[in-house]
N, C-alpha and C. Protein backbone atom coordinates (compact mmCIF):
# COMPACT_ATOMS: atom_id res chain seq x y z
N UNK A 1 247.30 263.46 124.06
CA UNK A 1 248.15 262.58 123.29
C UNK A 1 249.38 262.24 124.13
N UNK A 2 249.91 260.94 124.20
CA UNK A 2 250.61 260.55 124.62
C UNK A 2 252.09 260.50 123.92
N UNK A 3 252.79 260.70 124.48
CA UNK A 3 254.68 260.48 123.59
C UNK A 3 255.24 259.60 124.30
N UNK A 4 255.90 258.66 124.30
CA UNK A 4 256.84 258.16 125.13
C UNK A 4 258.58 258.33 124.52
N UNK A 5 259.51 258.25 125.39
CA UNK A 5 260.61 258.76 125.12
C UNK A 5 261.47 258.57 126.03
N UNK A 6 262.42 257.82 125.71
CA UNK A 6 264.01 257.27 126.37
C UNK A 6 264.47 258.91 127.13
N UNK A 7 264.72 258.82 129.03
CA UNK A 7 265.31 260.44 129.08
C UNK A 7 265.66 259.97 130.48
N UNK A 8 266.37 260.64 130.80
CA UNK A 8 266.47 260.43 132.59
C UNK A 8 266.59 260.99 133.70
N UNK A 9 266.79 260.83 135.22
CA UNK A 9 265.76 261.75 136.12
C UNK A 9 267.24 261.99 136.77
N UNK A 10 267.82 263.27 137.41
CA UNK A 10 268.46 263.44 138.18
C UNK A 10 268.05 264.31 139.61
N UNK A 11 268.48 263.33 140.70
CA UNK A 11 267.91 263.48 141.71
C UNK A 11 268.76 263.92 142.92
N UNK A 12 268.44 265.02 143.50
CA UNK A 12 269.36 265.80 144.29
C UNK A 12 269.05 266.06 145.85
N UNK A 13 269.73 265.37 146.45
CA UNK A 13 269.54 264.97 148.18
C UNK A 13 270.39 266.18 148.76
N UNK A 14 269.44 267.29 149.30
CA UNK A 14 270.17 268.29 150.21
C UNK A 14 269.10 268.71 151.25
N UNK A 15 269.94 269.68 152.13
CA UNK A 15 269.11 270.42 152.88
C UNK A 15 267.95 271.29 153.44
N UNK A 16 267.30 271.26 153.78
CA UNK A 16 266.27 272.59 153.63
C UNK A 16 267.07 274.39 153.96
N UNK A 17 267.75 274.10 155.02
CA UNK A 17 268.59 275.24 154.84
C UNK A 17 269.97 275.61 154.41
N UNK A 18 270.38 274.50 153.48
CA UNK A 18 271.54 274.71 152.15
C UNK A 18 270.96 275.73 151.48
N UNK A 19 272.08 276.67 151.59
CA UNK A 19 271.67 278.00 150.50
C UNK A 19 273.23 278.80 150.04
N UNK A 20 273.20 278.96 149.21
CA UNK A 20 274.13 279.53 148.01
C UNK A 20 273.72 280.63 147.70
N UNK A 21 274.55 281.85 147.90
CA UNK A 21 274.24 283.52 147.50
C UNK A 21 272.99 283.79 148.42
N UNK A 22 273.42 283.70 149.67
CA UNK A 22 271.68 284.40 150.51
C UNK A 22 270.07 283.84 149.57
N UNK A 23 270.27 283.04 149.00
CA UNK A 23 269.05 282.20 148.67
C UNK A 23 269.33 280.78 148.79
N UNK A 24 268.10 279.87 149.32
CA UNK A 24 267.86 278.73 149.47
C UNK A 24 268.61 278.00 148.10
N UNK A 25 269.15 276.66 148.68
CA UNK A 25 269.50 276.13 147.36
C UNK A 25 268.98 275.81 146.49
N UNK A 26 267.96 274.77 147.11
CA UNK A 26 267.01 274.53 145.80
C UNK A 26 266.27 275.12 144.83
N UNK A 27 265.96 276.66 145.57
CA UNK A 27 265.69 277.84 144.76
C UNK A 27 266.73 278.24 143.80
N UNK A 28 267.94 278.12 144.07
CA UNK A 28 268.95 278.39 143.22
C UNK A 28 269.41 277.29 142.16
N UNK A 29 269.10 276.53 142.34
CA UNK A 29 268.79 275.10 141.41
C UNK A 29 267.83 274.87 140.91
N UNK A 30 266.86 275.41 140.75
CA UNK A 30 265.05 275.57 140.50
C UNK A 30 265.50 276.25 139.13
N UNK A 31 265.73 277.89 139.97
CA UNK A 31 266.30 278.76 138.72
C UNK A 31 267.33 278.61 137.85
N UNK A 32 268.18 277.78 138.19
CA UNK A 32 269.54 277.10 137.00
C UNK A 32 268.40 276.64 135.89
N UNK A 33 268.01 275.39 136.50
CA UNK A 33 267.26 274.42 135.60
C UNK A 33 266.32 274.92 134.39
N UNK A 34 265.55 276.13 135.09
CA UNK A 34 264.74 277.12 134.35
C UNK A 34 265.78 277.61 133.07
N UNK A 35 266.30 278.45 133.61
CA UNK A 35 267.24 278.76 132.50
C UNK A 35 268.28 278.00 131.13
N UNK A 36 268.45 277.01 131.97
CA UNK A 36 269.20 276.47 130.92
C UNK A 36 268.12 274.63 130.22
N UNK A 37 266.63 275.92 130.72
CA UNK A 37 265.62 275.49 129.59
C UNK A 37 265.44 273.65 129.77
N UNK A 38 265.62 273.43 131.06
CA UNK A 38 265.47 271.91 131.60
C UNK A 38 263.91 271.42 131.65
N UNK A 39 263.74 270.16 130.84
CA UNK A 39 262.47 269.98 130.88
C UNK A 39 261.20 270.21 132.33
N UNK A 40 261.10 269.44 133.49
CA UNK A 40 260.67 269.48 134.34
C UNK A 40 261.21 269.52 135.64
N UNK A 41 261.02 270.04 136.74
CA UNK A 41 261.87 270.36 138.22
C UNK A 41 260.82 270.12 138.97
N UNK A 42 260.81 269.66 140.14
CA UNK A 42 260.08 269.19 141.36
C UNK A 42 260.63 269.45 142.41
N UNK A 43 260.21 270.33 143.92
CA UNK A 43 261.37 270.37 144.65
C UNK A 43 260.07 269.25 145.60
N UNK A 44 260.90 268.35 146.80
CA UNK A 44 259.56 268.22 147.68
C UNK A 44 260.57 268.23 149.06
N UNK A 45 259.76 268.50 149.87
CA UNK A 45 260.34 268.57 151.53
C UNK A 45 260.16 267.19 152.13
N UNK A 46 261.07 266.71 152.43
CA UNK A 46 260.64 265.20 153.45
C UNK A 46 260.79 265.49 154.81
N UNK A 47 259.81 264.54 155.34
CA UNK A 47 259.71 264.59 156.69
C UNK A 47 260.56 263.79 157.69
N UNK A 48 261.30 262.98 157.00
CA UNK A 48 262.39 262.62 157.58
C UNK A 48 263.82 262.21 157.06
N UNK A 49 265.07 261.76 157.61
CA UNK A 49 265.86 261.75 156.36
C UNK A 49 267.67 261.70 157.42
N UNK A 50 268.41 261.25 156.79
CA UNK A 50 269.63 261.67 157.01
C UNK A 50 270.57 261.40 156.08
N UNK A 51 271.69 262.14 155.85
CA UNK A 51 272.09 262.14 154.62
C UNK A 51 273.52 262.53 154.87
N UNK A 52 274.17 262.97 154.18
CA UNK A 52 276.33 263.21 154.45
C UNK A 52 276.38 263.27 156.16
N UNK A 53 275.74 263.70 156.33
CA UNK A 53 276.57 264.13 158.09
C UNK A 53 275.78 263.18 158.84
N UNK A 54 275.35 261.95 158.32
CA UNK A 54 274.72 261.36 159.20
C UNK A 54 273.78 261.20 160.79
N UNK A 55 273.04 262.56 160.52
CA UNK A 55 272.31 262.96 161.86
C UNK A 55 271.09 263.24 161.20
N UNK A 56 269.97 262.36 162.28
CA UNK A 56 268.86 262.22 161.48
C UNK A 56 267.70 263.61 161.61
N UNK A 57 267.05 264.24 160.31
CA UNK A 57 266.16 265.70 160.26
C UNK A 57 264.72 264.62 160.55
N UNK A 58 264.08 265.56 161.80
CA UNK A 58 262.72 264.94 161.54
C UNK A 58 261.76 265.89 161.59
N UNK A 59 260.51 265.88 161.11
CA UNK A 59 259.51 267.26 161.54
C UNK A 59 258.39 266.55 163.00
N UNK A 60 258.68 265.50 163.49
CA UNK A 60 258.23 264.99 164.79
C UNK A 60 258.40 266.40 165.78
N UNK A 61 256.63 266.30 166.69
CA UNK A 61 256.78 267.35 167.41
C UNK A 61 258.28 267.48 168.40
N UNK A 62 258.59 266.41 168.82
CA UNK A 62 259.32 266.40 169.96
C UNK A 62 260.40 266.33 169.71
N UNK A 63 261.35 266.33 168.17
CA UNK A 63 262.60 266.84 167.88
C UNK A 63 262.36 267.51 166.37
N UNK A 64 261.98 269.00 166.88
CA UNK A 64 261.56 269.40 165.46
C UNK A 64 262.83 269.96 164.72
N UNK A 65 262.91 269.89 163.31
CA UNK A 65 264.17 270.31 162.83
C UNK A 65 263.93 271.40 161.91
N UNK A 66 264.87 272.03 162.25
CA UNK A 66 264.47 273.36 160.70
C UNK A 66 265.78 273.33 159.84
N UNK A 67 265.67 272.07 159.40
CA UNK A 67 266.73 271.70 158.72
C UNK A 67 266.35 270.27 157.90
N UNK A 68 265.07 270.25 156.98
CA UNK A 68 264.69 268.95 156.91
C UNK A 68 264.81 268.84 155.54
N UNK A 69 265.14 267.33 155.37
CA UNK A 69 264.92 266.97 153.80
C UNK A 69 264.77 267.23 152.34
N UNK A 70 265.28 267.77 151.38
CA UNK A 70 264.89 268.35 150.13
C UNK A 70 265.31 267.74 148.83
N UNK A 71 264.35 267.23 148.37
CA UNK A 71 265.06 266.40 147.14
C UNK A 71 264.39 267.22 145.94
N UNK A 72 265.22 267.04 144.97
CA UNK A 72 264.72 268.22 144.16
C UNK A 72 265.29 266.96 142.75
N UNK A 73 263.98 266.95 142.16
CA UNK A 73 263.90 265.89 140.43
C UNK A 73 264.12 266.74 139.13
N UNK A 74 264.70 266.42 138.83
CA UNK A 74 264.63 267.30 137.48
C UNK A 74 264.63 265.92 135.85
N UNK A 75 263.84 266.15 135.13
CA UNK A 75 263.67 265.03 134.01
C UNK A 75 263.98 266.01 132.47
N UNK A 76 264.86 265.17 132.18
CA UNK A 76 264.86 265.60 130.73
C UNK A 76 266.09 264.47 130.12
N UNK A 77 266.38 264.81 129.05
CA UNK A 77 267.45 263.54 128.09
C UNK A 77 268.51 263.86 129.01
N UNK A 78 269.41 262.79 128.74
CA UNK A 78 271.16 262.89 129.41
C UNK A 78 271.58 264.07 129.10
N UNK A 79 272.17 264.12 127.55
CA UNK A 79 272.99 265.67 127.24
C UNK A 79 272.31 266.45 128.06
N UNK A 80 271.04 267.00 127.79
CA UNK A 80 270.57 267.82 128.44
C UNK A 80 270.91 268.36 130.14
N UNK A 81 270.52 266.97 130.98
CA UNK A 81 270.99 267.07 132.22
C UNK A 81 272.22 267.24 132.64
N UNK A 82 273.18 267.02 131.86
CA UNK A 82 274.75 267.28 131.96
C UNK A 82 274.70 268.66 131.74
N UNK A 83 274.23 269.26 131.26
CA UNK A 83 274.75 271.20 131.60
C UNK A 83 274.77 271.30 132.64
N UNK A 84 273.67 270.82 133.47
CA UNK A 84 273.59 271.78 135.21
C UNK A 84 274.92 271.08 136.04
N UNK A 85 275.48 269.83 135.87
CA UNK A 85 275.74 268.97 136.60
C UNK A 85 277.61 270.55 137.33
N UNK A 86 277.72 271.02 135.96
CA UNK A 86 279.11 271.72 136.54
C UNK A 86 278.40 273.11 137.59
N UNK A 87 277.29 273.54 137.53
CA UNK A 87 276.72 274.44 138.49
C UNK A 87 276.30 273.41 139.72
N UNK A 88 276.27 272.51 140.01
CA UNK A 88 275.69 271.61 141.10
C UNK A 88 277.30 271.70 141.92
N UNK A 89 278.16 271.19 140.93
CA UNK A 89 279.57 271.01 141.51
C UNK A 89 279.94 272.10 142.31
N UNK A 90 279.86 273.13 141.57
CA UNK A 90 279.87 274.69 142.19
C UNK A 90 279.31 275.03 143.46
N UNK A 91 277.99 274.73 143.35
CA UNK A 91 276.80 275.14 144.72
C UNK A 91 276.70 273.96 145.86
N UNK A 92 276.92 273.13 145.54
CA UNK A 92 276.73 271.44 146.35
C UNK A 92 277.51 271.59 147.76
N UNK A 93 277.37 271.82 148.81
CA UNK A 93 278.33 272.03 149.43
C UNK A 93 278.99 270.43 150.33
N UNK A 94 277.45 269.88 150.64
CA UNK A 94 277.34 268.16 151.00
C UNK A 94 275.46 267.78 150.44
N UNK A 95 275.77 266.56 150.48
CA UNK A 95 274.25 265.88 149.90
C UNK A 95 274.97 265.02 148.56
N UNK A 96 273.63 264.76 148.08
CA UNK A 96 273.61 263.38 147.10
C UNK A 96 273.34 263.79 145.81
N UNK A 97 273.47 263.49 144.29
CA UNK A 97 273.25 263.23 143.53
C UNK A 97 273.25 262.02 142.93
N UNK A 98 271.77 261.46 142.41
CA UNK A 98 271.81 260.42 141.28
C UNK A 98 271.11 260.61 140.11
N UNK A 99 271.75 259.92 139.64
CA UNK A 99 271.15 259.75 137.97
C UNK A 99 270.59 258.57 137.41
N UNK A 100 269.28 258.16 136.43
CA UNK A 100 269.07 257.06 136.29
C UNK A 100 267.67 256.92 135.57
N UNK A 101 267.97 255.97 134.35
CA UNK A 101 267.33 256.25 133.34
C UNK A 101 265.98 255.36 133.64
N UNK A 102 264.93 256.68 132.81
CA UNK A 102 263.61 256.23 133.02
C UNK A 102 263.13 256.79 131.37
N UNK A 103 261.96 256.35 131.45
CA UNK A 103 260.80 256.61 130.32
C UNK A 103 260.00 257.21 130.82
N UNK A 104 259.89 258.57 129.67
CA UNK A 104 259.28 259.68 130.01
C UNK A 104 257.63 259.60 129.20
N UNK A 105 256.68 259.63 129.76
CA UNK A 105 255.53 259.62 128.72
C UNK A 105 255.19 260.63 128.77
N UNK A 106 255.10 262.09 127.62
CA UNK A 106 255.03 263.10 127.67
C UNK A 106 253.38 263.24 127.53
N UNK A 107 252.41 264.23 128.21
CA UNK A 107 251.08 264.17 127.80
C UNK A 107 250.82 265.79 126.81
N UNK A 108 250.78 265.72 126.08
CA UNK A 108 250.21 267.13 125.44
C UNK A 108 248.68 266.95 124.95
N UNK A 109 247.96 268.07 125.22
CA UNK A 109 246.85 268.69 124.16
C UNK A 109 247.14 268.41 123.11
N UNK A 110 246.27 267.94 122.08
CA UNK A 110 246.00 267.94 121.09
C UNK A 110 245.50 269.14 120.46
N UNK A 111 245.74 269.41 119.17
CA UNK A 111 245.56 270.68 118.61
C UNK A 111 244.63 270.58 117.74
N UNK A 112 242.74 271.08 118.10
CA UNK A 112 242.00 270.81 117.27
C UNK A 112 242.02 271.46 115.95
N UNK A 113 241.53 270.65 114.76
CA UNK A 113 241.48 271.86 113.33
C UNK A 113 240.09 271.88 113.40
């Protein structure tokens, strides 16, 4: 069964080796989100990218970086996404945040009788 539903995606441009408290950031933003019960989180690694410090991360053999790309999605309503936004402020040290409204089509199982 299908739902559709007004909600929106906030999208977070950092590092692969940004990390906050001896853990990776996005791990530490993974687990915020978890907790304060955020609908869906996605982290993905890009293969290329440059971002605040303007120097470009590539995973090309011949300038390999161990420092590449990480955007991390998280979807759920506005209010909702506004809790994490004062822990981002906190942990963010450089990188991007945006926000920006989409339609969510939720899929659930149906519940046979």
């Amino acid at each position: 069964m299908r739902t559709p539903e007004e909600g929106m995606l906030l999208r977070i441009f950092i590092g692969e080796t940004d990390s906050y408290k001896s853990k990776a950031l996005y791990e530490q933003i993974v687990l915020k989100a978890k907790e304060l019960l955020l609908a869906a989180v996605t982290v993905t690694r890009g293969i290329m990218g440059y971002g605040a410090d303007n120097e470009i991360h590539t995973s090309k053999i011949l300038r390999l970086s161990d420092d590449l790309p990480i955007i991390i999605e998280i979807i759920d309503i506005e209010d909702n996404l506004k809790t994490i936004l004062p822990f981002l402020d906190e942990i963010i040290g450089g990188g991007f945040v945006t926000m920006e409204k989409v339609s969510i089509l939720k899929y659930r199982k149906e519940v046979s009788r």
